[in-house]
Structure formats: C-alpha cells, structure tokens
PDB file of N, CA and C in Angstrom:
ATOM      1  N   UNK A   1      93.279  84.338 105.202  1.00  0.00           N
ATOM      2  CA  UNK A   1      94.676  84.359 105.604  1.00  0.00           C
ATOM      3  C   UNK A   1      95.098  82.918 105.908  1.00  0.00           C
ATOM      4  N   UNK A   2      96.114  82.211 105.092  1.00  0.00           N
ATOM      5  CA  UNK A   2      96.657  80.959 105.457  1.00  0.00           C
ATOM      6  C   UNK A   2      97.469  81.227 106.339  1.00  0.00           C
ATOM      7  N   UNK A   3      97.404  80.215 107.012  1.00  0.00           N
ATOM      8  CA  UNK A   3      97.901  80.431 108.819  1.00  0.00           C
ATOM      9  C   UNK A   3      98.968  79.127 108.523  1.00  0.00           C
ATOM     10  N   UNK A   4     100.254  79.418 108.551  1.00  0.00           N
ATOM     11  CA  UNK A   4     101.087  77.569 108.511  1.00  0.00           C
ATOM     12  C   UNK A   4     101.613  77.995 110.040  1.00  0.00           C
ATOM     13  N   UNK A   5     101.021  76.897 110.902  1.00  0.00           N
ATOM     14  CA  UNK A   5     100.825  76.573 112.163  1.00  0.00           C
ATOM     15  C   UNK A   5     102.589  76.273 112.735  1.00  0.00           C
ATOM     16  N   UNK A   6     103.593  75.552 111.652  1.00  0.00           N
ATOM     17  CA  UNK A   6     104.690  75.026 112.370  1.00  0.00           C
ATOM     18  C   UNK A   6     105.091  76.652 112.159  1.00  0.00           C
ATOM     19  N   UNK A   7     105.268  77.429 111.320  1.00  0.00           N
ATOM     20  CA  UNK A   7     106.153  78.832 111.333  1.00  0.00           C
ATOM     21  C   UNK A   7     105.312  79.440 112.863  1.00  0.00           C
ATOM     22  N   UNK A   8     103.987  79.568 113.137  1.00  0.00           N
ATOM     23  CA  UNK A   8     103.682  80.512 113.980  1.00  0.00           C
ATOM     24  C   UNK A   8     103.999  79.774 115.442  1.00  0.00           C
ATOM     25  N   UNK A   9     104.123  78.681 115.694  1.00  0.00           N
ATOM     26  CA  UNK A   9     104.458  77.388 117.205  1.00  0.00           C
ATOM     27  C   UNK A   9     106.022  78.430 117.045  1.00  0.00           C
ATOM     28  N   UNK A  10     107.102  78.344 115.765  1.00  0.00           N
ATOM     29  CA  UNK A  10     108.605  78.876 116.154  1.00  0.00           C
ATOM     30  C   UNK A  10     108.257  80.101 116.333  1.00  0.00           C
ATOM     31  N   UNK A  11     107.485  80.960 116.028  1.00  0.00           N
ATOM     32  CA  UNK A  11     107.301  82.245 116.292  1.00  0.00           C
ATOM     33  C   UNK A  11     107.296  82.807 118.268  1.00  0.00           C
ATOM     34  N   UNK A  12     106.372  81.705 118.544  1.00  0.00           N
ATOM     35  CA  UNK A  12     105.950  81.822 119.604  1.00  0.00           C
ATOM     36  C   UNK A  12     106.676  80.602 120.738  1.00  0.00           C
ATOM     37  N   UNK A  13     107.538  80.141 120.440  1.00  0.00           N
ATOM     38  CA  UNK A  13     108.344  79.235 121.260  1.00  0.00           C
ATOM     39  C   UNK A  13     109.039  79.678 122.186  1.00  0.00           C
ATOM     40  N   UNK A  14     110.290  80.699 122.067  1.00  0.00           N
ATOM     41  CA  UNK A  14     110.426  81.552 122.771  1.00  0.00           C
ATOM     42  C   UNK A  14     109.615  82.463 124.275  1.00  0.00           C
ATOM     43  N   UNK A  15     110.445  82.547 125.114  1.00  0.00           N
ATOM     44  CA  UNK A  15     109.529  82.959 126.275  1.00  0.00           C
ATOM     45  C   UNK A  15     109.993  84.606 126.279  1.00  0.00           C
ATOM     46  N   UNK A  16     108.511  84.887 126.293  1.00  0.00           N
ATOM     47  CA  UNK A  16     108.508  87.149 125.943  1.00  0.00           C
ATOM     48  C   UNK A  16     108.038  87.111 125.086  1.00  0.00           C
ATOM     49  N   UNK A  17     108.041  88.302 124.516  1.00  0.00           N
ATOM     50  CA  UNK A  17     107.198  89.223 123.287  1.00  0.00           C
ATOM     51  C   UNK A  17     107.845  89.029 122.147  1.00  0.00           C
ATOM     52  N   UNK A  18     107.265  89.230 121.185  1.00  0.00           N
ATOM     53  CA  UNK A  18     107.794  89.385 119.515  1.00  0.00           C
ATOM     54  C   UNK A  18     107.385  90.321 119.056  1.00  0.00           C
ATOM     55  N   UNK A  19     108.183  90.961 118.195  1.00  0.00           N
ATOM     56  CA  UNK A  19     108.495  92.569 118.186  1.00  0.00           C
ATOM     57  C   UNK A  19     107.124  92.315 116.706  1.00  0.00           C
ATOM     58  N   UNK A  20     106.779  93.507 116.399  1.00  0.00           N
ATOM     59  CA  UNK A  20     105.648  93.396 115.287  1.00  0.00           C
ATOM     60  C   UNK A  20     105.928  94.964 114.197  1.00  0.00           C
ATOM     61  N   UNK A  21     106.368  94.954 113.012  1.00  0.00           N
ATOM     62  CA  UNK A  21     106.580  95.985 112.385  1.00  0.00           C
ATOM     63  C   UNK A  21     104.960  96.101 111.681  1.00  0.00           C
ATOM     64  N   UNK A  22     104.836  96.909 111.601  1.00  0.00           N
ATOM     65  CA  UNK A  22     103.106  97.024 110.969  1.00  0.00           C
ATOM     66  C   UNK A  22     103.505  98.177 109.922  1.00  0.00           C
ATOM     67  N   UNK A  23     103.059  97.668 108.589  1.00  0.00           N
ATOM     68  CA  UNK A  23     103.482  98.269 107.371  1.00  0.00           C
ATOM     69  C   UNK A  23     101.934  98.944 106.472  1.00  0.00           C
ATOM     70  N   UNK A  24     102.203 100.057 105.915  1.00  0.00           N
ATOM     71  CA  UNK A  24     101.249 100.251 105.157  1.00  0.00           C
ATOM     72  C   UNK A  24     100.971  99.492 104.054  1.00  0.00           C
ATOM     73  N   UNK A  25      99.885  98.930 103.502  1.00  0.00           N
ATOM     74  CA  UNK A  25      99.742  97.810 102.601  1.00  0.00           C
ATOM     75  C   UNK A  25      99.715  98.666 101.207  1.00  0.00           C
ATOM     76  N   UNK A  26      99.210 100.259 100.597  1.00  0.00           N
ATOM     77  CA  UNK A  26      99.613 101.142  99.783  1.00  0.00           C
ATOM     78  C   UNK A  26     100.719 101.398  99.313  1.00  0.00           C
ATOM     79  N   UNK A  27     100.873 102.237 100.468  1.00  0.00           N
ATOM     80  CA  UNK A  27     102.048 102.917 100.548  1.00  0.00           C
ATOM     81  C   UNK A  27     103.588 101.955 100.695  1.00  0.00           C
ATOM     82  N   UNK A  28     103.590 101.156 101.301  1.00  0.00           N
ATOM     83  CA  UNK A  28     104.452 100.626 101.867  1.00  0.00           C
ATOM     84  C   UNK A  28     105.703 101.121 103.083  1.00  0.00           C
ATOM     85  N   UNK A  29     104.944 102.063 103.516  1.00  0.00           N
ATOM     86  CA  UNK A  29     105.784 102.777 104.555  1.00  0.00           C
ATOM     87  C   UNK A  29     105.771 102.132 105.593  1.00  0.00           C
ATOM     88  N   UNK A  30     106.566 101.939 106.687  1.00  0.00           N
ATOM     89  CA  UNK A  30     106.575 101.635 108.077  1.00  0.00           C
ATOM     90  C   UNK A  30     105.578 102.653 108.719  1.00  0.00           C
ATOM     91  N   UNK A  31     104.619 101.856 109.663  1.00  0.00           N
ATOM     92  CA  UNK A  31     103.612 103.141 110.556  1.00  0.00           C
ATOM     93  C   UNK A  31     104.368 102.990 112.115  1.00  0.00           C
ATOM     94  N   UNK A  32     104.395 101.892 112.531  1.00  0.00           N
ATOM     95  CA  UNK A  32     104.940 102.086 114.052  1.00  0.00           C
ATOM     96  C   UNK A  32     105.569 100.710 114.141  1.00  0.00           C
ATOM     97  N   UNK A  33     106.217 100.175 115.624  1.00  0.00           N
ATOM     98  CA  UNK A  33     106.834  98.946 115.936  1.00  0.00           C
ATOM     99  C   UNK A  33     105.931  98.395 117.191  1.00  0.00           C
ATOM    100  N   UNK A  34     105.744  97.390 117.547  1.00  0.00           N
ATOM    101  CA  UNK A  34     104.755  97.261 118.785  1.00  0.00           C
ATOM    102  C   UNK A  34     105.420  95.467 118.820  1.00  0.00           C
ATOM    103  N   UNK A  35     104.342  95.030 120.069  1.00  0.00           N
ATOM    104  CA  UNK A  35     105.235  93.659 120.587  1.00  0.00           C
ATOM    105  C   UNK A  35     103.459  92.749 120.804  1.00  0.00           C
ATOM    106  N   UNK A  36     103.854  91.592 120.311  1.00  0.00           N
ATOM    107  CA  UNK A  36     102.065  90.663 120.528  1.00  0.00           C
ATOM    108  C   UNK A  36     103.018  89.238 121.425  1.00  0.00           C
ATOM    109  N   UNK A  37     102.332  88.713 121.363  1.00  0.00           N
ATOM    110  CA  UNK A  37     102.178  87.189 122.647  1.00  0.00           C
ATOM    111  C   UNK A  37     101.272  86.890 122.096  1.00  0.00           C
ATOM    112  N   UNK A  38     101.044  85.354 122.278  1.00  0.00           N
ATOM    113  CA  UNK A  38     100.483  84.372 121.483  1.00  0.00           C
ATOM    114  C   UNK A  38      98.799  84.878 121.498  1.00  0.00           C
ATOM    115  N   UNK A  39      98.297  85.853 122.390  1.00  0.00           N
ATOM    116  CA  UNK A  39      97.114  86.191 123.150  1.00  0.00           C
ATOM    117  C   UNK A  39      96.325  86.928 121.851  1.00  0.00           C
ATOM    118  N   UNK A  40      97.655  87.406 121.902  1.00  0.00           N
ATOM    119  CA  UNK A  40      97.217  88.774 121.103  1.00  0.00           C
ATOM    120  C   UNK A  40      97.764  88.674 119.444  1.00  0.00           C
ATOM    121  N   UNK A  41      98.293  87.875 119.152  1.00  0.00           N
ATOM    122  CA  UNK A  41      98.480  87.453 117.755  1.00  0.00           C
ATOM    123  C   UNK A  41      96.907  86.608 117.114  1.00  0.00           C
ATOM    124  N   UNK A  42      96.123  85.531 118.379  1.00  0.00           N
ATOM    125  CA  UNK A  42      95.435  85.325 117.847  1.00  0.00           C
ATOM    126  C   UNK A  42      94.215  86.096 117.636  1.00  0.00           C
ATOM    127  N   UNK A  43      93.970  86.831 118.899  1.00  0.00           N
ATOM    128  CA  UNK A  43      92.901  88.158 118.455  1.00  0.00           C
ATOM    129  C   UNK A  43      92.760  88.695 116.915  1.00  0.00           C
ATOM    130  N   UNK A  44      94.158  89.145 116.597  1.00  0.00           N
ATOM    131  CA  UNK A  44      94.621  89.539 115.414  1.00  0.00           C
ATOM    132  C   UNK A  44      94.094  88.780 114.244  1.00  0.00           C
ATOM    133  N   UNK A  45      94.609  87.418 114.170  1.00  0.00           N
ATOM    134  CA  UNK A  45      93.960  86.638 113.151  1.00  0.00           C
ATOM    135  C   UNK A  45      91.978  86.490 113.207  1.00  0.00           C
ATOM    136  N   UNK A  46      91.958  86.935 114.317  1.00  0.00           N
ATOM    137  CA  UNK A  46      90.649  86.316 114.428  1.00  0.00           C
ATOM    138  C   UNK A  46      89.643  87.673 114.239  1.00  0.00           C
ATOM    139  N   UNK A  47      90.175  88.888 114.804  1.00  0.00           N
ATOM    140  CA  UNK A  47      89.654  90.193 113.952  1.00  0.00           C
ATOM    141  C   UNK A  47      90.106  90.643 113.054  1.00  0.00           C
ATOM    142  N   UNK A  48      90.850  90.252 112.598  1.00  0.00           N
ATOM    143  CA  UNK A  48      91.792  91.285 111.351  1.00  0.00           C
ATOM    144  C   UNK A  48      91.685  92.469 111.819  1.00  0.00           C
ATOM    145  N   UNK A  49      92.332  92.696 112.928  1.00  0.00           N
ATOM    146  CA  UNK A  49      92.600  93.654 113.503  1.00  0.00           C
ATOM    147  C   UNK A  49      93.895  93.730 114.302  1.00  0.00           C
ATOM    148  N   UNK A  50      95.010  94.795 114.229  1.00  0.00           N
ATOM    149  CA  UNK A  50      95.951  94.731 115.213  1.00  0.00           C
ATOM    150  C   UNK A  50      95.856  94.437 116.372  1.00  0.00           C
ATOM    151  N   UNK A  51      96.093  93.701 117.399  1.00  0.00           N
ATOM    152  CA  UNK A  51      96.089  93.869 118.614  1.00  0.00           C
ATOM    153  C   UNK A  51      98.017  93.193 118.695  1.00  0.00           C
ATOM    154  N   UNK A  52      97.776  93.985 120.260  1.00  0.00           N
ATOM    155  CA  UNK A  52      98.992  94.067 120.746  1.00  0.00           C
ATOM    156  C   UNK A  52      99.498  94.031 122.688  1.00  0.00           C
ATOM    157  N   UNK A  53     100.391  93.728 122.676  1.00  0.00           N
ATOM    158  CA  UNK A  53     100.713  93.735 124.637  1.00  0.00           C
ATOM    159  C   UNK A  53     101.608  94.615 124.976  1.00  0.00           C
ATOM    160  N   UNK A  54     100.607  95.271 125.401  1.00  0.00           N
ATOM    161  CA  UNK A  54     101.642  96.605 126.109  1.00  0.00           C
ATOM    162  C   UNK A  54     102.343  96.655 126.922  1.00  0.00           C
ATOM    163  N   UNK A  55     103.582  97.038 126.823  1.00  0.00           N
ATOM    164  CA  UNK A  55     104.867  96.929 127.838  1.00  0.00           C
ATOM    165  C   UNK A  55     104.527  97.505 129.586  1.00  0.00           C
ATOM    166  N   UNK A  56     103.917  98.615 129.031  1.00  0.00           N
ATOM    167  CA  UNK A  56     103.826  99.485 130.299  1.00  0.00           C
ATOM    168  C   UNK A  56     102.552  99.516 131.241  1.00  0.00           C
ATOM    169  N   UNK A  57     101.589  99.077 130.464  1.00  0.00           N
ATOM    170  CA  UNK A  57     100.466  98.866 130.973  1.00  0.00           C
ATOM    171  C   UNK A  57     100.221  97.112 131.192  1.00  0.00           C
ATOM    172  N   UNK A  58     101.100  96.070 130.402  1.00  0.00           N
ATOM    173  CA  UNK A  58     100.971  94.812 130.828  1.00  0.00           C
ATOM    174  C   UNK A  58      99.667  94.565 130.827  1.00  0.00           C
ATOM    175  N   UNK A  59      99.376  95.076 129.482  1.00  0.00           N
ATOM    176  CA  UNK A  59      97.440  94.386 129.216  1.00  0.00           C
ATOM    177  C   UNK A  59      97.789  94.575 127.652  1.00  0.00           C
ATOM    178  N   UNK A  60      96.742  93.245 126.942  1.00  0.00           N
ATOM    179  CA  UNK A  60      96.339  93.465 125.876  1.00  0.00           C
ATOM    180  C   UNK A  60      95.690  94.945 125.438  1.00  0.00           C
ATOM    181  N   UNK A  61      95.956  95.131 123.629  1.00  0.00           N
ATOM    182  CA  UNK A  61      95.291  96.406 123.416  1.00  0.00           C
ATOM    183  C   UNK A  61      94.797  96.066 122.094  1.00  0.00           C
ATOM    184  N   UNK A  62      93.946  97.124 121.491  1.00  0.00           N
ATOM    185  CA  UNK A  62      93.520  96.572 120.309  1.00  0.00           C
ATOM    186  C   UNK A  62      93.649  98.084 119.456  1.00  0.00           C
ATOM    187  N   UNK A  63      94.616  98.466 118.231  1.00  0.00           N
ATOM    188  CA  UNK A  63      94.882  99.416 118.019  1.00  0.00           C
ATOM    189  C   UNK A  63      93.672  99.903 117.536  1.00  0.00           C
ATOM    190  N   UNK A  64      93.207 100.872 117.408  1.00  0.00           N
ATOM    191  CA  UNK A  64      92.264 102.266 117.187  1.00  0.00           C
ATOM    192  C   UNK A  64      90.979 101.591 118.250  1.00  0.00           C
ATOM    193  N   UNK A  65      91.234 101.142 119.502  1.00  0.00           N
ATOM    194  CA  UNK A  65      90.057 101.080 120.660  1.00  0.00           C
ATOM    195  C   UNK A  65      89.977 101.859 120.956  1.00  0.00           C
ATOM    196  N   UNK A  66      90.003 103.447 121.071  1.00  0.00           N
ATOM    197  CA  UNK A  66      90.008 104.473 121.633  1.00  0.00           C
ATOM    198  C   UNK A  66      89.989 105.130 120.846  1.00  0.00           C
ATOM    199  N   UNK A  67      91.041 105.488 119.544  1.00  0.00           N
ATOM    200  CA  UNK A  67      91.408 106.771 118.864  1.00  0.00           C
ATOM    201  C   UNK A  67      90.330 106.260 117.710  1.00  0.00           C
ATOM    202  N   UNK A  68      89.977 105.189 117.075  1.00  0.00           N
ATOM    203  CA  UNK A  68      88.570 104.635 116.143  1.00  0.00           C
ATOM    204  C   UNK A  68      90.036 104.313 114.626  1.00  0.00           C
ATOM    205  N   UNK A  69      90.541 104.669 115.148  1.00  0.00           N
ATOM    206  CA  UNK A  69      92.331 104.940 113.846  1.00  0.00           C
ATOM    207  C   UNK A  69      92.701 102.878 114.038  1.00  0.00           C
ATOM    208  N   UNK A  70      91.844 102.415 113.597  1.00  0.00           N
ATOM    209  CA  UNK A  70      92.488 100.791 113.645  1.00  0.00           C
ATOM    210  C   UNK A  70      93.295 100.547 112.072  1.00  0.00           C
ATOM    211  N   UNK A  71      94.176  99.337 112.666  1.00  0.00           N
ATOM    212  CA  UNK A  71      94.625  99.059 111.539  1.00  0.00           C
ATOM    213  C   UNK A  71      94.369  97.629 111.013  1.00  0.00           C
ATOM    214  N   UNK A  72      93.556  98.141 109.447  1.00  0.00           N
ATOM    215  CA  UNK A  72      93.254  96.408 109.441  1.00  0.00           C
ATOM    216  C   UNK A  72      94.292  95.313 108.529  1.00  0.00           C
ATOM    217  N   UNK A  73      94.527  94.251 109.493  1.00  0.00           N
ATOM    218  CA  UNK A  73      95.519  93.274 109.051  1.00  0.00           C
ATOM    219  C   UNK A  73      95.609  92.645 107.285  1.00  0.00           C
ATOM    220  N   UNK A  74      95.981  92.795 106.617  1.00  0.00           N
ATOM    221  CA  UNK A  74      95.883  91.742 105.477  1.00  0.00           C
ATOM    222  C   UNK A  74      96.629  90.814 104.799  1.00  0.00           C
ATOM    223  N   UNK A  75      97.765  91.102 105.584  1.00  0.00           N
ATOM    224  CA  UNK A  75      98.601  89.503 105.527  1.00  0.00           C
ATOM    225  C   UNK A  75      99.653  90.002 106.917  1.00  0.00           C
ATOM    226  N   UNK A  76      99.876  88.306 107.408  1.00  0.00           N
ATOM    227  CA  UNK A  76     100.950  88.518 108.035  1.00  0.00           C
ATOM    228  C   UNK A  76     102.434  87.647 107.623  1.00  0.00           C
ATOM    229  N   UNK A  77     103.571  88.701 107.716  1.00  0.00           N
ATOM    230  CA  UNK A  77     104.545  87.250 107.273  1.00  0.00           C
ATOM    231  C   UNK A  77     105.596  87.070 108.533  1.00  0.00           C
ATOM    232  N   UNK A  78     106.698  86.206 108.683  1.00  0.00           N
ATOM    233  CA  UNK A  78     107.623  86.037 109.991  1.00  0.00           C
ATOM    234  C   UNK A  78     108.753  85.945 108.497  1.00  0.00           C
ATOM    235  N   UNK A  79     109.609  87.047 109.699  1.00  0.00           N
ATOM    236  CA  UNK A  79     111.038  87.369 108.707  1.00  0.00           C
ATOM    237  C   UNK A  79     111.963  86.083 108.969  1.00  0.00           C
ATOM    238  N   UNK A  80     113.204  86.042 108.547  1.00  0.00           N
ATOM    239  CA  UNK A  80     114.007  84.812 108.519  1.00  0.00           C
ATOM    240  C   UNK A  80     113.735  83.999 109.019  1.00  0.00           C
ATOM    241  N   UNK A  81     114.414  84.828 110.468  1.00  0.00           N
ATOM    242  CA  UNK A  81     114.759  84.090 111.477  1.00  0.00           C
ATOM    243  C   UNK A  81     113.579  83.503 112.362  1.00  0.00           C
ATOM    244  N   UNK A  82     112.474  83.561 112.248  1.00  0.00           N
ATOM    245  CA  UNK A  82     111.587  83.376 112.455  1.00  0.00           C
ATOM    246  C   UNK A  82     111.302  84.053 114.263  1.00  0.00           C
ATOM    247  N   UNK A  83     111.907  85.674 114.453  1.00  0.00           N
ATOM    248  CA  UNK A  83     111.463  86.105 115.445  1.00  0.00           C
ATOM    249  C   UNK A  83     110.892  87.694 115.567  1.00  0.00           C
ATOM    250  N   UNK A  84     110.265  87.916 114.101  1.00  0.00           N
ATOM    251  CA  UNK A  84     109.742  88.897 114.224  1.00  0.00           C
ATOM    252  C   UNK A  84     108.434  88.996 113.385  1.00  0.00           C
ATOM    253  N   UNK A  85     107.450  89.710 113.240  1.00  0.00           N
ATOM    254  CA  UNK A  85     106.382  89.843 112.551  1.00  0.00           C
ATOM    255  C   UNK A  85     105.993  90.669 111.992  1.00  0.00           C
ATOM    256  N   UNK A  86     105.560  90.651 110.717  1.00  0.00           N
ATOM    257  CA  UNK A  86     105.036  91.639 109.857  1.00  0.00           C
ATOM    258  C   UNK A  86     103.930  91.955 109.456  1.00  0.00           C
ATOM    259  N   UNK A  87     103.470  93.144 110.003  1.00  0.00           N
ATOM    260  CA  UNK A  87     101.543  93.118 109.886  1.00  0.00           C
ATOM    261  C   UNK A  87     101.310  93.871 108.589  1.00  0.00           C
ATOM    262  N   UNK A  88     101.009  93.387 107.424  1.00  0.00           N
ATOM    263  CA  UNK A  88     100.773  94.532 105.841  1.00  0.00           C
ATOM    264  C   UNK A  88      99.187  94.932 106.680  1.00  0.00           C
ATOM    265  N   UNK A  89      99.004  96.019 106.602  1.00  0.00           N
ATOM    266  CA  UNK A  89      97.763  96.575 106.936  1.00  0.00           C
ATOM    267  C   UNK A  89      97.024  97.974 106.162  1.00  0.00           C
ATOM    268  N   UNK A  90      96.025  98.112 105.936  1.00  0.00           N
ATOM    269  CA  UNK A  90      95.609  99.180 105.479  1.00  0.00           C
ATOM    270  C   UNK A  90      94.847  99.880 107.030  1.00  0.00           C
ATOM    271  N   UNK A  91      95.484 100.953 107.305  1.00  0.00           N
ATOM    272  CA  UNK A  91      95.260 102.033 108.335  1.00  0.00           C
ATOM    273  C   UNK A  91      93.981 102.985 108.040  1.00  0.00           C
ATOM    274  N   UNK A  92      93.345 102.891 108.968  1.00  0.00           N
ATOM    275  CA  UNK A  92      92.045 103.388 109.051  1.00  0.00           C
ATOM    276  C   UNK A  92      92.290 105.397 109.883  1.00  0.00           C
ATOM    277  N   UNK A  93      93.000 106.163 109.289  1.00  0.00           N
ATOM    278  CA  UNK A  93      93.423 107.517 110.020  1.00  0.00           C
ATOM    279  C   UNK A  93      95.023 107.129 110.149  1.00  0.00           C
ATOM    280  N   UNK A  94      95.326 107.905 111.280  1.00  0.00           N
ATOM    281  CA  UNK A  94      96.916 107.715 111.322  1.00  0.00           C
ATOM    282  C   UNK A  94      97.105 107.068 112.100  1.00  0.00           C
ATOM    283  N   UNK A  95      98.158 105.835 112.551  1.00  0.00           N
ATOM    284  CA  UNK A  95      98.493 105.278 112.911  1.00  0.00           C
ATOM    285  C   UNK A  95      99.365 105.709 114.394  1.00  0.00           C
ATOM    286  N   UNK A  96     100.272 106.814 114.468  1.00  0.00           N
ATOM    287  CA  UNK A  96     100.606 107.601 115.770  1.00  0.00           C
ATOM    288  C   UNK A  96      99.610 108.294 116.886  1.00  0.00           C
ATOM    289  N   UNK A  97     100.281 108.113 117.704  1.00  0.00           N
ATOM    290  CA  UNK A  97      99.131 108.938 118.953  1.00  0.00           C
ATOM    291  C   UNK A  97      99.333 110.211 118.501  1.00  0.00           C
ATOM    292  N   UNK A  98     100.304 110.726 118.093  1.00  0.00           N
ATOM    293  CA  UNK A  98     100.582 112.297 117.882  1.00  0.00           C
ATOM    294  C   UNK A  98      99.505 112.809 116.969  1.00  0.00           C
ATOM    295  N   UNK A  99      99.009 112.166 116.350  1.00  0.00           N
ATOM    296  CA  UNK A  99      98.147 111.842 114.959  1.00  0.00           C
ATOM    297  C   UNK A  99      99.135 112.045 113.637  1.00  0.00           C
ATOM    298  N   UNK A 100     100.302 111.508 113.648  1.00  0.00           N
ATOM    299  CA  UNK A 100     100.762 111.751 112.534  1.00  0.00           C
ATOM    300  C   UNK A 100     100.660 110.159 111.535  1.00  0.00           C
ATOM    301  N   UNK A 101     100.788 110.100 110.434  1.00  0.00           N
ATOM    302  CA  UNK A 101     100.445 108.984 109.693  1.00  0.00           C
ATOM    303  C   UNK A 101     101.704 107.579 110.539  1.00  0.00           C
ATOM    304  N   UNK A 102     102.385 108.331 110.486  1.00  0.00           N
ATOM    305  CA  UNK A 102     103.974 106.832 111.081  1.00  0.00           C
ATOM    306  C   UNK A 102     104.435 107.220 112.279  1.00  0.00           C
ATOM    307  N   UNK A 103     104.889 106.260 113.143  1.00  0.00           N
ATOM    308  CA  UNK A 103     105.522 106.756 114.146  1.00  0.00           C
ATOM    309  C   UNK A 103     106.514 107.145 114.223  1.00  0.00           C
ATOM    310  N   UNK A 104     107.241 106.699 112.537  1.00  0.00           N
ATOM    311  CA  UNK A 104     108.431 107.273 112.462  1.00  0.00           C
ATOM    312  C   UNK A 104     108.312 108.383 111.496  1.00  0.00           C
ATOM    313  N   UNK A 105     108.630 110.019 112.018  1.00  0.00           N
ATOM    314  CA  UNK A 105     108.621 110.882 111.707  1.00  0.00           C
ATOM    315  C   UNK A 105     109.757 111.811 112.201  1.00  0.00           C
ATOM    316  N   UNK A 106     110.144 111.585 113.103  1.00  0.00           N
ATOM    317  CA  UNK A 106     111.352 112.476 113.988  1.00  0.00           C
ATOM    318  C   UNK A 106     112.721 111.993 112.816  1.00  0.00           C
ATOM    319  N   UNK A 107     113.073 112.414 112.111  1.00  0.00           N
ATOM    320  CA  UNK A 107     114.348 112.481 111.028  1.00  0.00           C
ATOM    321  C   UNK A 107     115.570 112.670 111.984  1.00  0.00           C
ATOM    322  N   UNK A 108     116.672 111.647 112.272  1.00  0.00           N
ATOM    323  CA  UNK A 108     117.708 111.870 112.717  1.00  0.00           C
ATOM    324  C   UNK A 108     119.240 112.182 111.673  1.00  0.00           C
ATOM    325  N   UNK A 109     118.762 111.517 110.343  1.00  0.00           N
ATOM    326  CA  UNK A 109     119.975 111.882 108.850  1.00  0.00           C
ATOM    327  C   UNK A 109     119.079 111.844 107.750  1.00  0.00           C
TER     328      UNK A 109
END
C-alpha cells in the first residue's frame, strides 16, 4: 500500500475523527460507516486490518476482535476534500453486528 504522507498529515490535521466508509472490494457495496484518529488509521496500515475509535466507548477497536468477521484493508483512498476515508476491503463474514452483510439494510425509498 503506497502511503503519500502529505494527503494523510491533511487528512489528519483537523482536530476529531474522520468519518471512514468501508466498501466491499467484490462487490462494491457499502458495509458500514465508522470514524479512525491518527491511532487507529495507523494500526490499519500496519495490520491491514480495520481498526477504528469508538464514539461511545472512547477506545480504539479492531473490527472482527470479537465477532472473528474482520475486514481486511486493500487500498485506502481520501475523497476530494481531503476529509473522509475510504477502506476497499474484502470482509471476512458480515460486516454488521446484526450479522447481516452491510449495515445498510433498513430501506427507507
């Protein structure tokens, strides 16, 4: 994974979280939305593994530490504006706690 250091410094310049869309690398579906800090972006590069900072619990996490359902990273890109992130990943089970494949499943139209 080429890492260009000046895009990920604007990524992370900003004070708070950066939102993280994590995409199926197949399929190309959206699986869920989650938020990393510089902590936990580099975990990421450094396992090819999602990790992430949880709002509510205010601790690092590392997706499938518990459920064994990880998702592994294989590219990351930063959209325009340079304040959001895109994890292409191939998902190891489903990606929802519900166990459904996406978190987006609830159809509103």
């Amino acid at each position: 994974m080429n890492l260009d250091a000046k895009i990920i410094d604007s990524v992370f310049s900003r004070d708070g979280l950066v939102p993280v869309i994590i995409q199926d690398a197949c399929t190309l579906r959206v699986l869920m939305l989650g938020y990393t800090n510089r902590e936990a972006f580099e975990l990421t590069v450094k396992t090819k593994t999602a990790w992430f900072y949880s709002r509510s619990r205010r601790a690092l996490w590392n997706k499938g530490e518990t459920s064994g359902n990880f998702l592994h990273v294989r590219e990351i890109c930063a959209d325009c504006d340079v304040d959001t992130l895109l994890y292409v990943c191939e998902p190891e089970g489903p990606t929802c706690h519900t166990g459904e494949a996406s978190c987006f499943f609830n159809k509103i139209m």
